[in-house]
PDB file of N, CA and C in Angstrom:
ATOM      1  N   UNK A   1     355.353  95.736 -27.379  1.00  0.00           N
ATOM      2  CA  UNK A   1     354.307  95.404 -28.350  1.00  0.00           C
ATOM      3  C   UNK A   1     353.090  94.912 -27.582  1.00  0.00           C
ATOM      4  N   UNK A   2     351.784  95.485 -27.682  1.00  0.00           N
ATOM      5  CA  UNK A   2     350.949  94.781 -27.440  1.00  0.00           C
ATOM      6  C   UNK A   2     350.204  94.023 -28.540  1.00  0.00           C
ATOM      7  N   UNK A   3     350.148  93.151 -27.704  1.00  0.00           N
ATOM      8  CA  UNK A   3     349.789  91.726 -28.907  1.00  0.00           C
ATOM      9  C   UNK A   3     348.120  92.038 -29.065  1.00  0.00           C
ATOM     10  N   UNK A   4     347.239  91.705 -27.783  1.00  0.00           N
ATOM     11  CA  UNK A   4     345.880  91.614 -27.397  1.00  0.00           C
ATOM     12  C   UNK A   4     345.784  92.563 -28.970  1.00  0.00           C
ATOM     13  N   UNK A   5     346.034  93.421 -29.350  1.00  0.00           N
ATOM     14  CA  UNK A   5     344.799  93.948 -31.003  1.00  0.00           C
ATOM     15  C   UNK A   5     345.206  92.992 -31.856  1.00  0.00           C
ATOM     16  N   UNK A   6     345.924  92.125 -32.068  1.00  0.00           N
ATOM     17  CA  UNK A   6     346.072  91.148 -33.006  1.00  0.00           C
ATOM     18  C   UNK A   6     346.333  90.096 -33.171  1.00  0.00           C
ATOM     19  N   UNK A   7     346.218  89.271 -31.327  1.00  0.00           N
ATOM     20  CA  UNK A   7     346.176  88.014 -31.091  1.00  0.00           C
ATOM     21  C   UNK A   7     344.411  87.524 -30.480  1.00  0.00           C
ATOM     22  N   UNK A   8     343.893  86.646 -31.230  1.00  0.00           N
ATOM     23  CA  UNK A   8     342.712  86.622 -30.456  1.00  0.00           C
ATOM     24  C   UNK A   8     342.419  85.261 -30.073  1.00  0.00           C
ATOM     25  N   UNK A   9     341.490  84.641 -29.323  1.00  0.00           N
ATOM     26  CA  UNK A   9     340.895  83.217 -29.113  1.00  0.00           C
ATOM     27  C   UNK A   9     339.106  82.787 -28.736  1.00  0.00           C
ATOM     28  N   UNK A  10     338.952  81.766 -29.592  1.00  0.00           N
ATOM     29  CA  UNK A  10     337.193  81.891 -29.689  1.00  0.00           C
ATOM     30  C   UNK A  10     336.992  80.295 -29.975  1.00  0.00           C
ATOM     31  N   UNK A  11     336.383  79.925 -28.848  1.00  0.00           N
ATOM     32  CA  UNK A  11     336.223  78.363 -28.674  1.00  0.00           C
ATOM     33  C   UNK A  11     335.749  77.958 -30.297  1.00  0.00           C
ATOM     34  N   UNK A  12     335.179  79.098 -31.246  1.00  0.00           N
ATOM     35  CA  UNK A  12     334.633  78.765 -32.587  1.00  0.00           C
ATOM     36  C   UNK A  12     335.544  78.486 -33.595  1.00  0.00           C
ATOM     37  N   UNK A  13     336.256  79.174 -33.239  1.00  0.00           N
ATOM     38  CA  UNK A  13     337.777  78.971 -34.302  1.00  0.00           C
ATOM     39  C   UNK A  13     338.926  77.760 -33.965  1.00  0.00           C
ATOM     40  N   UNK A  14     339.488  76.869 -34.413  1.00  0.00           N
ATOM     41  CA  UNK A  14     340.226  76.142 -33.944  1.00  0.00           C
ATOM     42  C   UNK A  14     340.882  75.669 -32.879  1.00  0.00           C
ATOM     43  N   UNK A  15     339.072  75.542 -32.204  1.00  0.00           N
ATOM     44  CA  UNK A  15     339.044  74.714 -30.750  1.00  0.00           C
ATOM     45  C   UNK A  15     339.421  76.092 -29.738  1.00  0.00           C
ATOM     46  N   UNK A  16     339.390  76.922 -30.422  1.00  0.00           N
ATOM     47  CA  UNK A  16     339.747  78.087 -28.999  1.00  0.00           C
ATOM     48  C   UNK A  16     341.565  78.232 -28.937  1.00  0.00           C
ATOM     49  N   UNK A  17     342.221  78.045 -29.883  1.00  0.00           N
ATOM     50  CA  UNK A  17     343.773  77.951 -30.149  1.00  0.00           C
ATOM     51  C   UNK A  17     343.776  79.591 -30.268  1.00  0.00           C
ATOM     52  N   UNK A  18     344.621  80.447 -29.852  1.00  0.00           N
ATOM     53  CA  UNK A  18     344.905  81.651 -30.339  1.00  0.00           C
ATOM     54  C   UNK A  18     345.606  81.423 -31.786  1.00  0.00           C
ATOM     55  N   UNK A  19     345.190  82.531 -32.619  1.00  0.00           N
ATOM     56  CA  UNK A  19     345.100  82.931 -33.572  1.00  0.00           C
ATOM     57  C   UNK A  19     345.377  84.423 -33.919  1.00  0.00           C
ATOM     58  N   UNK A  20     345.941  84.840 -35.178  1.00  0.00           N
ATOM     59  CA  UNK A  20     345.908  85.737 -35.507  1.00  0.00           C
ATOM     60  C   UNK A  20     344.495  86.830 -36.052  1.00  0.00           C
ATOM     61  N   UNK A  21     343.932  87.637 -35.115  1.00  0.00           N
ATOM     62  CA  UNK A  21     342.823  87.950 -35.587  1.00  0.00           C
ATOM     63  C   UNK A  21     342.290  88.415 -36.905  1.00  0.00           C
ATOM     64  N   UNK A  22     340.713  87.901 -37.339  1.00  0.00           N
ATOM     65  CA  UNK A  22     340.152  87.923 -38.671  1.00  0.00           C
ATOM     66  C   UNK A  22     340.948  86.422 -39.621  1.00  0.00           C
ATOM     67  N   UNK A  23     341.635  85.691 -38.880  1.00  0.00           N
ATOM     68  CA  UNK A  23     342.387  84.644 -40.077  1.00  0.00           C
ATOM     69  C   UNK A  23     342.226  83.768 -38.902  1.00  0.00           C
ATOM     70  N   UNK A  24     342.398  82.697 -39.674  1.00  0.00           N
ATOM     71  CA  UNK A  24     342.139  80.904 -39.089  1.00  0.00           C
ATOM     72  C   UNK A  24     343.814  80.541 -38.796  1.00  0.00           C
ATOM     73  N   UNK A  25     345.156  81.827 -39.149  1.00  0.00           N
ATOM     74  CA  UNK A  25     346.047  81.315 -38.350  1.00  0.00           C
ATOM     75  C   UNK A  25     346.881  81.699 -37.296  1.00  0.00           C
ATOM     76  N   UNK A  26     346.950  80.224 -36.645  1.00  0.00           N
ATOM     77  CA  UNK A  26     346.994  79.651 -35.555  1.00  0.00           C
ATOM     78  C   UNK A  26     348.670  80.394 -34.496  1.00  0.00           C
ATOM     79  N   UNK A  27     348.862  81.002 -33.665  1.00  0.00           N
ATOM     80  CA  UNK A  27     350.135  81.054 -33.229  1.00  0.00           C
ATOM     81  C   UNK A  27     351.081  79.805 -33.550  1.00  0.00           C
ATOM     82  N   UNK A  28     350.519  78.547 -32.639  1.00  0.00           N
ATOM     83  CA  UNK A  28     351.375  77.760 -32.610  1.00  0.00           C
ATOM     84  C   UNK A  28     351.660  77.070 -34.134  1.00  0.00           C
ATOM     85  N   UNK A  29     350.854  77.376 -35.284  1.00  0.00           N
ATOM     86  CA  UNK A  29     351.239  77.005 -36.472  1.00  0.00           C
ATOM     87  C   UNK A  29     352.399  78.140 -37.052  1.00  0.00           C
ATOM     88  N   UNK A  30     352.239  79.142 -36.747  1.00  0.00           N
ATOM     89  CA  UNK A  30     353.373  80.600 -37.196  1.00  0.00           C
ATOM     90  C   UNK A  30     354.582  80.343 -36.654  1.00  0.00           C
ATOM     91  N   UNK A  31     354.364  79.884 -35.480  1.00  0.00           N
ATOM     92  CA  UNK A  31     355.983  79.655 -34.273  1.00  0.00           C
ATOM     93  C   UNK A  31     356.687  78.511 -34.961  1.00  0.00           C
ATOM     94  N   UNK A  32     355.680  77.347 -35.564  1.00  0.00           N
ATOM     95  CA  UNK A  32     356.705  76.331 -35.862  1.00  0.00           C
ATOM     96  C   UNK A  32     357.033  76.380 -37.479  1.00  0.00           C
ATOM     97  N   UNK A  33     356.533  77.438 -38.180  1.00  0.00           N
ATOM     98  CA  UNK A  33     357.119  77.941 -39.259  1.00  0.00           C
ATOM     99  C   UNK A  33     358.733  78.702 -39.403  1.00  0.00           C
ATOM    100  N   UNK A  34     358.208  79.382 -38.310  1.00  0.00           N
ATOM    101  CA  UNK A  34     359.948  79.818 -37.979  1.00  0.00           C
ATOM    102  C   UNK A  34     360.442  78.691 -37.111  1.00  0.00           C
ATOM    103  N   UNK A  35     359.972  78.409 -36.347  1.00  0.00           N
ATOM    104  CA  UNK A  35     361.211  76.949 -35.662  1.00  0.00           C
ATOM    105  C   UNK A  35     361.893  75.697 -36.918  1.00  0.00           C
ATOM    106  N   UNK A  36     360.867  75.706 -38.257  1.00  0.00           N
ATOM    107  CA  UNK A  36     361.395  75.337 -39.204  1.00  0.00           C
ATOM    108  C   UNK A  36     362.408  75.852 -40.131  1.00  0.00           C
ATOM    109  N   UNK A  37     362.663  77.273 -39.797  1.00  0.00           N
ATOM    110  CA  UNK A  37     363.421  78.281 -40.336  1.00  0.00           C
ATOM    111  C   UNK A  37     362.871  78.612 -41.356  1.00  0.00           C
ATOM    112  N   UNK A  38     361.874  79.274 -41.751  1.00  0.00           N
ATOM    113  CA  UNK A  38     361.156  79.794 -42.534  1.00  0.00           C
ATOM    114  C   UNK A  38     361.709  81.326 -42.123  1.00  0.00           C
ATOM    115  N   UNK A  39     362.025  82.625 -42.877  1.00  0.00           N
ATOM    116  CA  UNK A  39     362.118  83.976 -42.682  1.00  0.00           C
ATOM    117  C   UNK A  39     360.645  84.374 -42.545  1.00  0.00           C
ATOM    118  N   UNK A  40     360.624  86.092 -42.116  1.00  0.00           N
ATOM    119  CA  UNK A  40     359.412  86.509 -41.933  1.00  0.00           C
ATOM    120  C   UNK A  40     359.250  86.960 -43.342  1.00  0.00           C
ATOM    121  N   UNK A  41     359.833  86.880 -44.186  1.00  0.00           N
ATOM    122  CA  UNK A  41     359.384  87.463 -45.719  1.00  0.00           C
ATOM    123  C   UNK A  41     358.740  86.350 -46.280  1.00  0.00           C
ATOM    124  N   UNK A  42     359.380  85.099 -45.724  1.00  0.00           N
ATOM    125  CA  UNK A  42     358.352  83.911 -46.399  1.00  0.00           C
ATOM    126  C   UNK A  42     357.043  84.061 -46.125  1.00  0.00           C
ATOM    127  N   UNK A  43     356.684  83.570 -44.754  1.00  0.00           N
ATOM    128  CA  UNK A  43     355.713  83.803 -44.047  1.00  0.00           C
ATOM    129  C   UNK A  43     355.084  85.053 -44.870  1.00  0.00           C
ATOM    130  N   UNK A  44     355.046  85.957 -44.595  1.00  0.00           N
ATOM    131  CA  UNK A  44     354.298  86.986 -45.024  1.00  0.00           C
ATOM    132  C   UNK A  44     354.048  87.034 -47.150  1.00  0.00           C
ATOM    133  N   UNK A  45     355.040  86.063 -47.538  1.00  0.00           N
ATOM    134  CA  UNK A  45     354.769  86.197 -49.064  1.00  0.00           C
ATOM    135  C   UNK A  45     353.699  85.301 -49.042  1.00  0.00           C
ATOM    136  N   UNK A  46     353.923  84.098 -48.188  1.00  0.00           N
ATOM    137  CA  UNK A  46     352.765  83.028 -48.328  1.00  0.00           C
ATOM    138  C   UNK A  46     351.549  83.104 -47.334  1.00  0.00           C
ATOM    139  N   UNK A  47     351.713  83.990 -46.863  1.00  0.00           N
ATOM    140  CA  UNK A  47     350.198  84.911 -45.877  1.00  0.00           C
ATOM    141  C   UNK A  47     350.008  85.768 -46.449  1.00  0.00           C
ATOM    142  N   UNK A  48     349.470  86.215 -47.177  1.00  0.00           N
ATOM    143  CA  UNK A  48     349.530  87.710 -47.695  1.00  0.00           C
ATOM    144  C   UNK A  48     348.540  88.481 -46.502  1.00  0.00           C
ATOM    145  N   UNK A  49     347.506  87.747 -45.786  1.00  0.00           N
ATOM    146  CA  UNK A  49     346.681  88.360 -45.240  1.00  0.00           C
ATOM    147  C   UNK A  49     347.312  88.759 -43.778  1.00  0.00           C
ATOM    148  N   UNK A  50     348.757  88.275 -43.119  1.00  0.00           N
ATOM    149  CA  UNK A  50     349.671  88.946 -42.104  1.00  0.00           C
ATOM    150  C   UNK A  50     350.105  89.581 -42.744  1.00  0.00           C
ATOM    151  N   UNK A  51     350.520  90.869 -41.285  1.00  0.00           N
ATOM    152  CA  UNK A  51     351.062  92.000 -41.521  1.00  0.00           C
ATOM    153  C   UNK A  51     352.695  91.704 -40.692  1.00  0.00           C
ATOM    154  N   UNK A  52     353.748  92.676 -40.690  1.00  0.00           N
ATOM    155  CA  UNK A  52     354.891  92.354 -39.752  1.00  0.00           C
ATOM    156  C   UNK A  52     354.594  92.719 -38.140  1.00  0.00           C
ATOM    157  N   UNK A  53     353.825  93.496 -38.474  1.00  0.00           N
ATOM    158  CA  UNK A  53     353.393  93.857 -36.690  1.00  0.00           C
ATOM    159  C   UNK A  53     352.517  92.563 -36.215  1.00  0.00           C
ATOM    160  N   UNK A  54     351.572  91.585 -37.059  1.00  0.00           N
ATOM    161  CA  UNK A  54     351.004  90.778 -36.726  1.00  0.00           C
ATOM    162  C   UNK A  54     351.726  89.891 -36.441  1.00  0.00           C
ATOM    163  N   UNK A  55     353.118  89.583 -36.844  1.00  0.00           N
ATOM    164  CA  UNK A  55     354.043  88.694 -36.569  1.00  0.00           C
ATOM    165  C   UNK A  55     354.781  89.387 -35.215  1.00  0.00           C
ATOM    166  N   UNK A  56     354.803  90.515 -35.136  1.00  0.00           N
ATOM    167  CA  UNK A  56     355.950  90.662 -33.735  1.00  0.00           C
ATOM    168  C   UNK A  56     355.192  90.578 -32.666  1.00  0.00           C
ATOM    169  N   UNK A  57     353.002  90.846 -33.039  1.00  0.00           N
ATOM    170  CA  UNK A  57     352.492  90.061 -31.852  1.00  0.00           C
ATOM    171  C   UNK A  57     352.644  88.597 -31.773  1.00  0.00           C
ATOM    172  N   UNK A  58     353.037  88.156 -32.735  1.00  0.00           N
ATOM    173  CA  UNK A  58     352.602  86.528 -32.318  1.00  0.00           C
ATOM    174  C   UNK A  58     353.882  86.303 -31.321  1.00  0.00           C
ATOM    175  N   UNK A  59     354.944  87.194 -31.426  1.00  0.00           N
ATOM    176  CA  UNK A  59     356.351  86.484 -30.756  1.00  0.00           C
ATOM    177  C   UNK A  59     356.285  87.426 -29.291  1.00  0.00           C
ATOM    178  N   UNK A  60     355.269  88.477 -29.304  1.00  0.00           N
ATOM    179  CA  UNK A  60     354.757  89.268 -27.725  1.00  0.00           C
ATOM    180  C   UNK A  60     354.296  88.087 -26.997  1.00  0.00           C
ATOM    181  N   UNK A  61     352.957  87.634 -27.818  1.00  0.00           N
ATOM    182  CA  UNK A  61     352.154  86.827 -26.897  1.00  0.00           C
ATOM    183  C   UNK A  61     352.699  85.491 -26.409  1.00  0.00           C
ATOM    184  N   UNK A  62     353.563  85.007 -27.347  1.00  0.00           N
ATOM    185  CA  UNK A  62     354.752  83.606 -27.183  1.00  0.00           C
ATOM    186  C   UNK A  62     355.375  84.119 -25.431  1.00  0.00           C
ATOM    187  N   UNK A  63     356.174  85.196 -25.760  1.00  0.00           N
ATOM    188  CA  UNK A  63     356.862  85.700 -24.729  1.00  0.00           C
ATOM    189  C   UNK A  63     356.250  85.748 -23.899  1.00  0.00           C
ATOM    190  N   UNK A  64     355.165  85.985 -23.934  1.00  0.00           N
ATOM    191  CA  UNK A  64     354.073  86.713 -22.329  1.00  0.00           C
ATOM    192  C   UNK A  64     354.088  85.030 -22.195  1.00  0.00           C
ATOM    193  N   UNK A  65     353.314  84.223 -22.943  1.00  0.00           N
ATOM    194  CA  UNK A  65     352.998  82.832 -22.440  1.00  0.00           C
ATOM    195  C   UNK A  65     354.015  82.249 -21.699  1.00  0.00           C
ATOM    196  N   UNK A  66     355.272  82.660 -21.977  1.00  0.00           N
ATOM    197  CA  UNK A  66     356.209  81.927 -21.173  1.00  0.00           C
ATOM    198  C   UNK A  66     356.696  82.381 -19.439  1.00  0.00           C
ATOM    199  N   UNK A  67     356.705  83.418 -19.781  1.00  0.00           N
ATOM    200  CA  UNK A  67     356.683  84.664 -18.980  1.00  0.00           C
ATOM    201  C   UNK A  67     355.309  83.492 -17.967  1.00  0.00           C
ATOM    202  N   UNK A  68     354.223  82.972 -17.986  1.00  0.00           N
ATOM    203  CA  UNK A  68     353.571  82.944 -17.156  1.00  0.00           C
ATOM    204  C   UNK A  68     353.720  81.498 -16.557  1.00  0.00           C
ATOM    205  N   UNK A  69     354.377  80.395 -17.483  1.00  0.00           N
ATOM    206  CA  UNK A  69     354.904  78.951 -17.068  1.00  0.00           C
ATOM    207  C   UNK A  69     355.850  78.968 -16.082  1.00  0.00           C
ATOM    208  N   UNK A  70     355.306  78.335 -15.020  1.00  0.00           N
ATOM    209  CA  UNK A  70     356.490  78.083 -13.846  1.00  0.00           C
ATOM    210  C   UNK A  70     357.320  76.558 -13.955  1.00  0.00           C
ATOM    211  N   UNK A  71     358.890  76.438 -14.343  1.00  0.00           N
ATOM    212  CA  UNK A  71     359.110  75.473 -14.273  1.00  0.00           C
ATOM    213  C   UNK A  71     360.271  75.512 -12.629  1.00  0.00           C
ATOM    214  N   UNK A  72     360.289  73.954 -12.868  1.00  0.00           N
ATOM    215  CA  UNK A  72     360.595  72.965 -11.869  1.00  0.00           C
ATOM    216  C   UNK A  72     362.279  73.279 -12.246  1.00  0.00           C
ATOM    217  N   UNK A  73     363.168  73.226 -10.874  1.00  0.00           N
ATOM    218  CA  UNK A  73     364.425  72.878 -11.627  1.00  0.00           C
ATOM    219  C   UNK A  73     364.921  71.813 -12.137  1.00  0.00           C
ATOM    220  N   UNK A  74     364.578  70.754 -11.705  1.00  0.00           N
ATOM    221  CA  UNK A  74     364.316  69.379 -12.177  1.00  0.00           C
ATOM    222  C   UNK A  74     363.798  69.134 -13.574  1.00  0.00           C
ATOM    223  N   UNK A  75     363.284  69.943 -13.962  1.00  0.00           N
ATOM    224  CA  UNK A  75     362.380  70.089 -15.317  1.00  0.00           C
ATOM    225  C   UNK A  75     363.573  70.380 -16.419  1.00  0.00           C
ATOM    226  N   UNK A  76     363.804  69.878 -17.236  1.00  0.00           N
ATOM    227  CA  UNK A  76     364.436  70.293 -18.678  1.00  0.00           C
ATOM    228  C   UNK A  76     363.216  70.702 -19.687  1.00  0.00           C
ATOM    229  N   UNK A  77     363.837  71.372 -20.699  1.00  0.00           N
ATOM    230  CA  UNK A  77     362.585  72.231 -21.723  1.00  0.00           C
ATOM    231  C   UNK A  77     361.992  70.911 -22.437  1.00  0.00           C
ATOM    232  N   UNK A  78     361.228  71.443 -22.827  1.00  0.00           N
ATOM    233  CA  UNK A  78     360.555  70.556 -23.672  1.00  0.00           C
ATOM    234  C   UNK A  78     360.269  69.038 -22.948  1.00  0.00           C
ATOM    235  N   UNK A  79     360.130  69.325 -21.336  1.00  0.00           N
ATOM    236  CA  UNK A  79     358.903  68.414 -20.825  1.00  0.00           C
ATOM    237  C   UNK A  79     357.988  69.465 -20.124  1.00  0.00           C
ATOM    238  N   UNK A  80     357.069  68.701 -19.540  1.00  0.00           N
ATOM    239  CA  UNK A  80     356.300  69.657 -19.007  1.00  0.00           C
ATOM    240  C   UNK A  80     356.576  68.923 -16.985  1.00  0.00           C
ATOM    241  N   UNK A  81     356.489  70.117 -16.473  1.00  0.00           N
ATOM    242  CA  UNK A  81     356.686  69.685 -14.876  1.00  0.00           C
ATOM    243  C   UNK A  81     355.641  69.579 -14.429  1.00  0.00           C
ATOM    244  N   UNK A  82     355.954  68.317 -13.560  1.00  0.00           N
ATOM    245  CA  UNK A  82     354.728  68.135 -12.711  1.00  0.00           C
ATOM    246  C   UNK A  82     353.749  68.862 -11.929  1.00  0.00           C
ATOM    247  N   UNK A  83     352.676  67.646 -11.960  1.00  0.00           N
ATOM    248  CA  UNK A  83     351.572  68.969 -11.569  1.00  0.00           C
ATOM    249  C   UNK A  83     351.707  68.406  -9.927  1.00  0.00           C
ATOM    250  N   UNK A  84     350.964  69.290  -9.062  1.00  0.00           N
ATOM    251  CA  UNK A  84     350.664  68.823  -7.570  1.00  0.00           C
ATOM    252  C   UNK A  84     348.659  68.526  -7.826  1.00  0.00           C
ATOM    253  N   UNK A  85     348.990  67.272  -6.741  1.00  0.00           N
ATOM    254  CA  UNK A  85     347.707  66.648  -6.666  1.00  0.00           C
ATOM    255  C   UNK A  85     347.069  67.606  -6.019  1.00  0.00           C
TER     256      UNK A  85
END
C-alpha cells in the first residue's frame, strides 16, 4: 500500500500531525480508535468522509514509522530510548 496519496502533513493543519488527506483526521487519533477496539466499520460509519483504503494507509504509514525507530535493547515498548548527547 502506498500511503503518501492519502496520508498528508502541513504545519497548518494540526500543528503539522499527519493526517488523513482533505480531513482534519489525525493518524494518531485513528490508531487509538482501534487501540480502543473500535472495528473499521465503526470508524468508517462515524467518518463517513474515510474510505477503507484510507484506513489501510493509515496502518502503511504506522508501519513505515516504525520501520524507521531504532530501539535500544535495553528499551521496553512504550518508552522511548535514549538519545546520545
Amino acid at each position: 500500500m502506498d500511503w503518501h496519496a492519502y496520508i498528508h502533513a502541513d504545519p497548518e493543519i494540526l500543528r503539522g500531525k499527519p493526517v488523513v488527506r482533505g480531513t482534519r483526521i489525525s493518524v494518531v487519533f485513528l490508531l487509538g480508535l482501534f487501540a480502543a477496539g473500535w472495528s473499521e466499520q465503526q470508524v468508517l460509519e462515524n467518518y463517513p468522509t474515510l474510505t477503507p483504503e484510507a484506513l489501510s494507509a493509515v496502518f502503511a504509514y504506522a508501519a513505515e514509522c516504525m520501520n524507521c525507530l531504532i530501539f535500544s535493547t535495553q528499551t521496553t515498548i512504550g518508552t522511548a530510548a535514549p538519545r546520545s548527547a
